[in-house]
N, C-alpha and C. Protein backbone atom coordinates (compact mmCIF):
# COMPACT_ATOMS: atom_id res chain seq x y z
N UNK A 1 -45.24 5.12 23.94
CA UNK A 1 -46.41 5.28 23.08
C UNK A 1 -47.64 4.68 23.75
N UNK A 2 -48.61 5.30 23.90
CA UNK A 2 -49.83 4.96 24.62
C UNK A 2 -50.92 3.84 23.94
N UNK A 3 -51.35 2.62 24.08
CA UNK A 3 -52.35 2.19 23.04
C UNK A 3 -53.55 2.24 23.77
N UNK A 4 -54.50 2.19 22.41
CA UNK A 4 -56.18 2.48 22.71
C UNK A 4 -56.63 1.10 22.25
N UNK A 5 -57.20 0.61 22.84
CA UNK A 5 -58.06 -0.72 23.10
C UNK A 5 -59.21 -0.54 22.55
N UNK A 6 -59.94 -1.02 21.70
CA UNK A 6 -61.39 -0.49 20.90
C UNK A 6 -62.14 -1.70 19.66
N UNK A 7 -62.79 -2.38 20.46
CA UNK A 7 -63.66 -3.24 19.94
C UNK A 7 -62.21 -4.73 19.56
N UNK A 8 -61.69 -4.79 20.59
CA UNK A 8 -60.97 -5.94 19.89
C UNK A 8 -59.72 -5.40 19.37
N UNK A 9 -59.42 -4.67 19.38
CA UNK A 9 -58.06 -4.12 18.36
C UNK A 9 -57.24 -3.01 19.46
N UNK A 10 -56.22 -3.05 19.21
CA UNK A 10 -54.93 -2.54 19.66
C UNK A 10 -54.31 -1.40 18.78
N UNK A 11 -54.64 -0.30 19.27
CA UNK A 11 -53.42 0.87 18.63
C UNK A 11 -52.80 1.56 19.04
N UNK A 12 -51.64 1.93 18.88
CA UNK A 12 -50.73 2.45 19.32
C UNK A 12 -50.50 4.05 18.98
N UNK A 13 -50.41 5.20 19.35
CA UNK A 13 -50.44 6.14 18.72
C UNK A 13 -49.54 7.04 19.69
N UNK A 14 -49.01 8.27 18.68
CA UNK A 14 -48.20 9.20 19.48
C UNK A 14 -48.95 9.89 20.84
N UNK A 15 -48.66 10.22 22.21
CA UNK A 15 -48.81 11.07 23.21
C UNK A 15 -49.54 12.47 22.60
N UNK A 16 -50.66 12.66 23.33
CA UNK A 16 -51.19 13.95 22.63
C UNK A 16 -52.00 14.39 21.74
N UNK A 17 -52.38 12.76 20.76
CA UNK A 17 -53.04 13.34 19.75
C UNK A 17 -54.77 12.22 19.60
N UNK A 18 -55.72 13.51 19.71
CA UNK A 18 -56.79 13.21 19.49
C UNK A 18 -57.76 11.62 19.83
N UNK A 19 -58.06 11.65 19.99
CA UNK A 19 -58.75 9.66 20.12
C UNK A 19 -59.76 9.83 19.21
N UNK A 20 -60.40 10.55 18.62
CA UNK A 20 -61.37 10.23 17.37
C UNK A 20 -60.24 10.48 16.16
N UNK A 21 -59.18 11.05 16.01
CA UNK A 21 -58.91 10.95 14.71
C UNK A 21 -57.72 9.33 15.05
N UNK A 22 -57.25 9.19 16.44
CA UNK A 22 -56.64 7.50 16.49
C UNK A 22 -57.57 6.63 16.12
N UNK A 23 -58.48 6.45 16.34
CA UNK A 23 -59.46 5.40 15.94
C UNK A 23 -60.14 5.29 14.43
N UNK A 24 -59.83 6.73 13.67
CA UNK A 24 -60.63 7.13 12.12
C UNK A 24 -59.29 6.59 11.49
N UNK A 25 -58.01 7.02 12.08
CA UNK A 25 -56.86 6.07 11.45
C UNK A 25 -56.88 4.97 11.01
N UNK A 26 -57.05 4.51 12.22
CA UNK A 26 -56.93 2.82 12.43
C UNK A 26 -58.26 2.23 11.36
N UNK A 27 -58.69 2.60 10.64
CA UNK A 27 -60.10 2.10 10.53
C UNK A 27 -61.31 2.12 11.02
N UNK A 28 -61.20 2.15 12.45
CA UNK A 28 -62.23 1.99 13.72
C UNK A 28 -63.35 3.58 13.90
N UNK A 29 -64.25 3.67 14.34
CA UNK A 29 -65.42 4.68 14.19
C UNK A 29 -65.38 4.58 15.43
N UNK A 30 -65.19 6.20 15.91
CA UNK A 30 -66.39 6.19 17.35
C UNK A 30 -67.76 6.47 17.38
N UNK A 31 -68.45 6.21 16.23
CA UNK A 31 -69.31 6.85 15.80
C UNK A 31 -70.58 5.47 15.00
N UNK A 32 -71.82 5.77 15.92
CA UNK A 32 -72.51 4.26 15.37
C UNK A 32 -73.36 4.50 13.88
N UNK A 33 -72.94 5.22 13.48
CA UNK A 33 -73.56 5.82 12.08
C UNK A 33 -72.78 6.50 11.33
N UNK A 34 -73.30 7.17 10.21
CA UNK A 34 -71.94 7.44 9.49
C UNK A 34 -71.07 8.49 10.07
N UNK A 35 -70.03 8.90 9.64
CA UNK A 35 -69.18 10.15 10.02
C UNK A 35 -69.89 11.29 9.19
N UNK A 36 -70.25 10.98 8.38
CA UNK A 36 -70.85 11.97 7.30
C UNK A 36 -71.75 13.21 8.25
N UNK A 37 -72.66 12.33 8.92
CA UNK A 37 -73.44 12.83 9.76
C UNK A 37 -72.99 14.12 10.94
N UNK A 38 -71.93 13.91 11.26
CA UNK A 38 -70.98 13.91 12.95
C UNK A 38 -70.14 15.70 12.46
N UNK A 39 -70.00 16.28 13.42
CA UNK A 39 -69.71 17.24 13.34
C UNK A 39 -68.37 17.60 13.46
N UNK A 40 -67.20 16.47 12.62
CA UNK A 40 -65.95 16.20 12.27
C UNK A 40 -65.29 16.45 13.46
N UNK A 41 -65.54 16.37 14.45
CA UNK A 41 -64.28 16.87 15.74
C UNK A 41 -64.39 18.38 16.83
N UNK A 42 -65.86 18.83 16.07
CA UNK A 42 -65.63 20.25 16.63
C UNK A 42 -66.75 20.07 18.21
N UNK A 43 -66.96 18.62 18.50
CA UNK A 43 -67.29 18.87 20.07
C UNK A 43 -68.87 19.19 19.81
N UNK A 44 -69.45 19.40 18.88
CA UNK A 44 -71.13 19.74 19.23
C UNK A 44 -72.33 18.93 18.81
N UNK A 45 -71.88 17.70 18.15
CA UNK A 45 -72.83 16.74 17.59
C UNK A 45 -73.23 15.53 18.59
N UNK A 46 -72.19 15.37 19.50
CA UNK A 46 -72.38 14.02 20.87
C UNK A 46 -72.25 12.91 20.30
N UNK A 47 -71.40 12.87 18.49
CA UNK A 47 -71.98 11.19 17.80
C UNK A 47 -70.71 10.60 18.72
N UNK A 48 -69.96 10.94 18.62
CA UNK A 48 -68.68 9.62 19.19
C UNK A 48 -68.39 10.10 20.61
N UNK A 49 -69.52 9.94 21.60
CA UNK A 49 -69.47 9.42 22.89
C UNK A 49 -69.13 8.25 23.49
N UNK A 50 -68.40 8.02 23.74
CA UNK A 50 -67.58 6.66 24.30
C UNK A 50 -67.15 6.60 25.93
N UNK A 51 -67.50 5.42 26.31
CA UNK A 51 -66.93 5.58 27.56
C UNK A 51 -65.61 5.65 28.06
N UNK A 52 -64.91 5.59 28.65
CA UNK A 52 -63.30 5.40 28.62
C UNK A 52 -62.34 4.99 30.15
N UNK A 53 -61.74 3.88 30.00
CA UNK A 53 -61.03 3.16 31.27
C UNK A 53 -59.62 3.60 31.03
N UNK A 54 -58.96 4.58 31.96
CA UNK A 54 -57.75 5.13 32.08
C UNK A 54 -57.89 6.62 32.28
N UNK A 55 -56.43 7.10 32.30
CA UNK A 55 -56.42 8.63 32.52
C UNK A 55 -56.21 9.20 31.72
N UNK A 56 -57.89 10.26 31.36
CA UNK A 56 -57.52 11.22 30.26
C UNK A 56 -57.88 12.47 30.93
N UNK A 57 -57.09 13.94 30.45
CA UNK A 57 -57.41 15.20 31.04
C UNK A 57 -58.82 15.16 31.59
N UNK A 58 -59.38 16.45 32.59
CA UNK A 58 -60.78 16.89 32.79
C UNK A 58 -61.66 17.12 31.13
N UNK A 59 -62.82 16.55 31.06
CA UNK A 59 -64.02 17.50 29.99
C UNK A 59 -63.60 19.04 30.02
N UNK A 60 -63.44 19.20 28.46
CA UNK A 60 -63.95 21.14 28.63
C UNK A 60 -64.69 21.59 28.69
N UNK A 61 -65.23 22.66 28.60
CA UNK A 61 -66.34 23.15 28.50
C UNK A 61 -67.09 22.94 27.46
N UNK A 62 -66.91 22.82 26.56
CA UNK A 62 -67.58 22.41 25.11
C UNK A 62 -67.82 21.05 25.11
N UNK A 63 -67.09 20.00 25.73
CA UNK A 63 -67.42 18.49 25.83
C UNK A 63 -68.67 18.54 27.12
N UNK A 64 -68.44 19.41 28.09
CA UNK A 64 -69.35 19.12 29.37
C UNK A 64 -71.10 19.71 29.14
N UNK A 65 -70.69 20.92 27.91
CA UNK A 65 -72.20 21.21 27.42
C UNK A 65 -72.84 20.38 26.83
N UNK A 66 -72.50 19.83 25.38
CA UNK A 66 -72.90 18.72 24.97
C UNK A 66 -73.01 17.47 25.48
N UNK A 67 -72.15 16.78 26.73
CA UNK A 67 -72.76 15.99 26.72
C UNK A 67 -73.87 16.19 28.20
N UNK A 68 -74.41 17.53 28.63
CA UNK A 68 -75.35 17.67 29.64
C UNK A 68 -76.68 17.96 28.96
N UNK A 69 -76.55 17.64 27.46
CA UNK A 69 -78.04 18.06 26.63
C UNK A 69 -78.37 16.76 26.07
N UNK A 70 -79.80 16.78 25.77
CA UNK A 70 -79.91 15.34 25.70
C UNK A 70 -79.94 15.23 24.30
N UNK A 71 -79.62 13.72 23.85
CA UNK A 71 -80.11 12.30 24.14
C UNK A 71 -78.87 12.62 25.29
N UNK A 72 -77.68 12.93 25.65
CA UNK A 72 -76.85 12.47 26.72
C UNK A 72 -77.09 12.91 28.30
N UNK A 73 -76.46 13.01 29.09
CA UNK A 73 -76.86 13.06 30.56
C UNK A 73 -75.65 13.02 31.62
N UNK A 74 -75.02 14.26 31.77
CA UNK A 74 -73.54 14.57 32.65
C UNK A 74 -73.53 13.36 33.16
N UNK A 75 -74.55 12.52 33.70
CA UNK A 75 -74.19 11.60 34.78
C UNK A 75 -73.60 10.27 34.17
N UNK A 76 -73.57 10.07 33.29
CA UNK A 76 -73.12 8.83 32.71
C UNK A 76 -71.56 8.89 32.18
N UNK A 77 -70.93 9.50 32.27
CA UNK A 77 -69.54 9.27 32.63
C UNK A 77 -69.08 9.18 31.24
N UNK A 78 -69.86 9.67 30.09
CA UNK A 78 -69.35 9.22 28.57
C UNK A 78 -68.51 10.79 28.45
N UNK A 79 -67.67 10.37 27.66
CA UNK A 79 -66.39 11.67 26.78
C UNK A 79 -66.90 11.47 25.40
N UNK A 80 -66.37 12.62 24.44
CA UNK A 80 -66.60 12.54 23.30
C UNK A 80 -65.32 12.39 22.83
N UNK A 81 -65.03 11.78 21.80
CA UNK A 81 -63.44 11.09 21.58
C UNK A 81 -62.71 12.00 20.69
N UNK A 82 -63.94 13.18 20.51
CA UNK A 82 -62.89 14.06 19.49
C UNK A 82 -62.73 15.07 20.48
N UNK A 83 -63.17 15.55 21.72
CA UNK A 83 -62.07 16.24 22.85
C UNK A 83 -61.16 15.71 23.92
N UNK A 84 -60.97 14.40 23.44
CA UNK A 84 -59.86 13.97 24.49
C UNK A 84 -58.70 13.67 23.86
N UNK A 85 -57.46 13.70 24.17
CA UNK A 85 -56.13 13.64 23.78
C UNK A 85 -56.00 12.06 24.77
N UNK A 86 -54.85 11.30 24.17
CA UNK A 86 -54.80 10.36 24.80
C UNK A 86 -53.11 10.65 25.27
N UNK A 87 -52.94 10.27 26.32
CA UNK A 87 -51.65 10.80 26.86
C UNK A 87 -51.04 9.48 27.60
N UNK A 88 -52.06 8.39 27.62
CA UNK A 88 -51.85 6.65 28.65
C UNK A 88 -52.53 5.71 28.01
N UNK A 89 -52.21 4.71 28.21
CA UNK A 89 -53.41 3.61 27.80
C UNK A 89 -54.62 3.87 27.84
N UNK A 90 -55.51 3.60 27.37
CA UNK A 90 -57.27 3.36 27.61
C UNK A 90 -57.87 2.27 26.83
N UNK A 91 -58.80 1.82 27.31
CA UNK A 91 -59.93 1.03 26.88
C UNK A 91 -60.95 1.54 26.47
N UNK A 92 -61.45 2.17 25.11
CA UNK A 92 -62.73 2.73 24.46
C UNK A 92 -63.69 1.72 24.70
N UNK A 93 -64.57 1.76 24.79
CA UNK A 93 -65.93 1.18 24.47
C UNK A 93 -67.47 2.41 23.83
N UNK A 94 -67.71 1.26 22.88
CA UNK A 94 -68.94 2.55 22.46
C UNK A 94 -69.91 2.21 22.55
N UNK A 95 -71.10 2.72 23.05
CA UNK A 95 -72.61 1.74 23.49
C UNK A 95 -73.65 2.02 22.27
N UNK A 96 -74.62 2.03 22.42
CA UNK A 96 -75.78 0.97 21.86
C UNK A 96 -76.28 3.00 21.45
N UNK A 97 -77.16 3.19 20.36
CA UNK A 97 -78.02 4.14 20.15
C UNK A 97 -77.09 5.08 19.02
N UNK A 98 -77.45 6.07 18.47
CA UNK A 98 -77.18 6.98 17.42
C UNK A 98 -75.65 7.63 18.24
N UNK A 99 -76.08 8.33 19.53
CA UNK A 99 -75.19 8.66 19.88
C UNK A 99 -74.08 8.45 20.83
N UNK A 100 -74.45 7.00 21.02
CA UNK A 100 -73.86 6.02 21.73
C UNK A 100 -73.83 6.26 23.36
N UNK A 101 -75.25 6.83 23.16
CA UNK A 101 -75.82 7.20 25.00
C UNK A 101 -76.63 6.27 25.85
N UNK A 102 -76.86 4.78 25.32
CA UNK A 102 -77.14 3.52 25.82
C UNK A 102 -76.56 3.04 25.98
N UNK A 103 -76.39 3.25 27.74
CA UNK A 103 -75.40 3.07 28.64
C UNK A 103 -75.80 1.79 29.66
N UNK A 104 -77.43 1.78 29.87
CA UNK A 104 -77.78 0.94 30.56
C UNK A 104 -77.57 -0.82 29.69
């Protein structure tokens, strides 16, 4: 079972499934404002951009559009946590701004 590391807390979750709905489980938000707001998982809002330490699949195409439009910027290395599957350990971290694209 793979765990996700995220603000202090430890979870453990099945191979395969989602990292924004592991973290909406657990209590935890990838998201610095409400969910209300956020475009539930479907990849086009940029709210739960997170950075991420470990191995998760390539961006799809729908994660690599959004996050090449701004407030975000391909170059900053952020995923959105509702297109990545977690399949290993990782370390989430979520930065500073609406869409958590304050990176510096």
């Amino acid at each position: 079972m793979p765990t996700v590391t995220f603000e202090g807390e430890q979870v453990e979750c099945d191979s395969g499934v989602c990292l924004r709905s592991v973290l909406l489980d657990a209590g935890l938000s990838p998201h610095n404002g409400p969910t209300a707001l956020s475009c539930h998982g479907l990849g086009t809002c940029g709210t739960c951009a997170v950075e991420i330490e470990g191995t998760v699949a390539e961006p799809t195409a729908r994660e690599r559009a959004r996050l090449g439009f701004p407030p975000h910027a391909a170059d900053r290395g952020l995923r959105l946590a509702c297109q990545v599957r977690v399949t290993d350990d990782l370390t989430v971290t979520k930065h500073d701004g609406f869409w958590g694209h304050r990176t510096e």
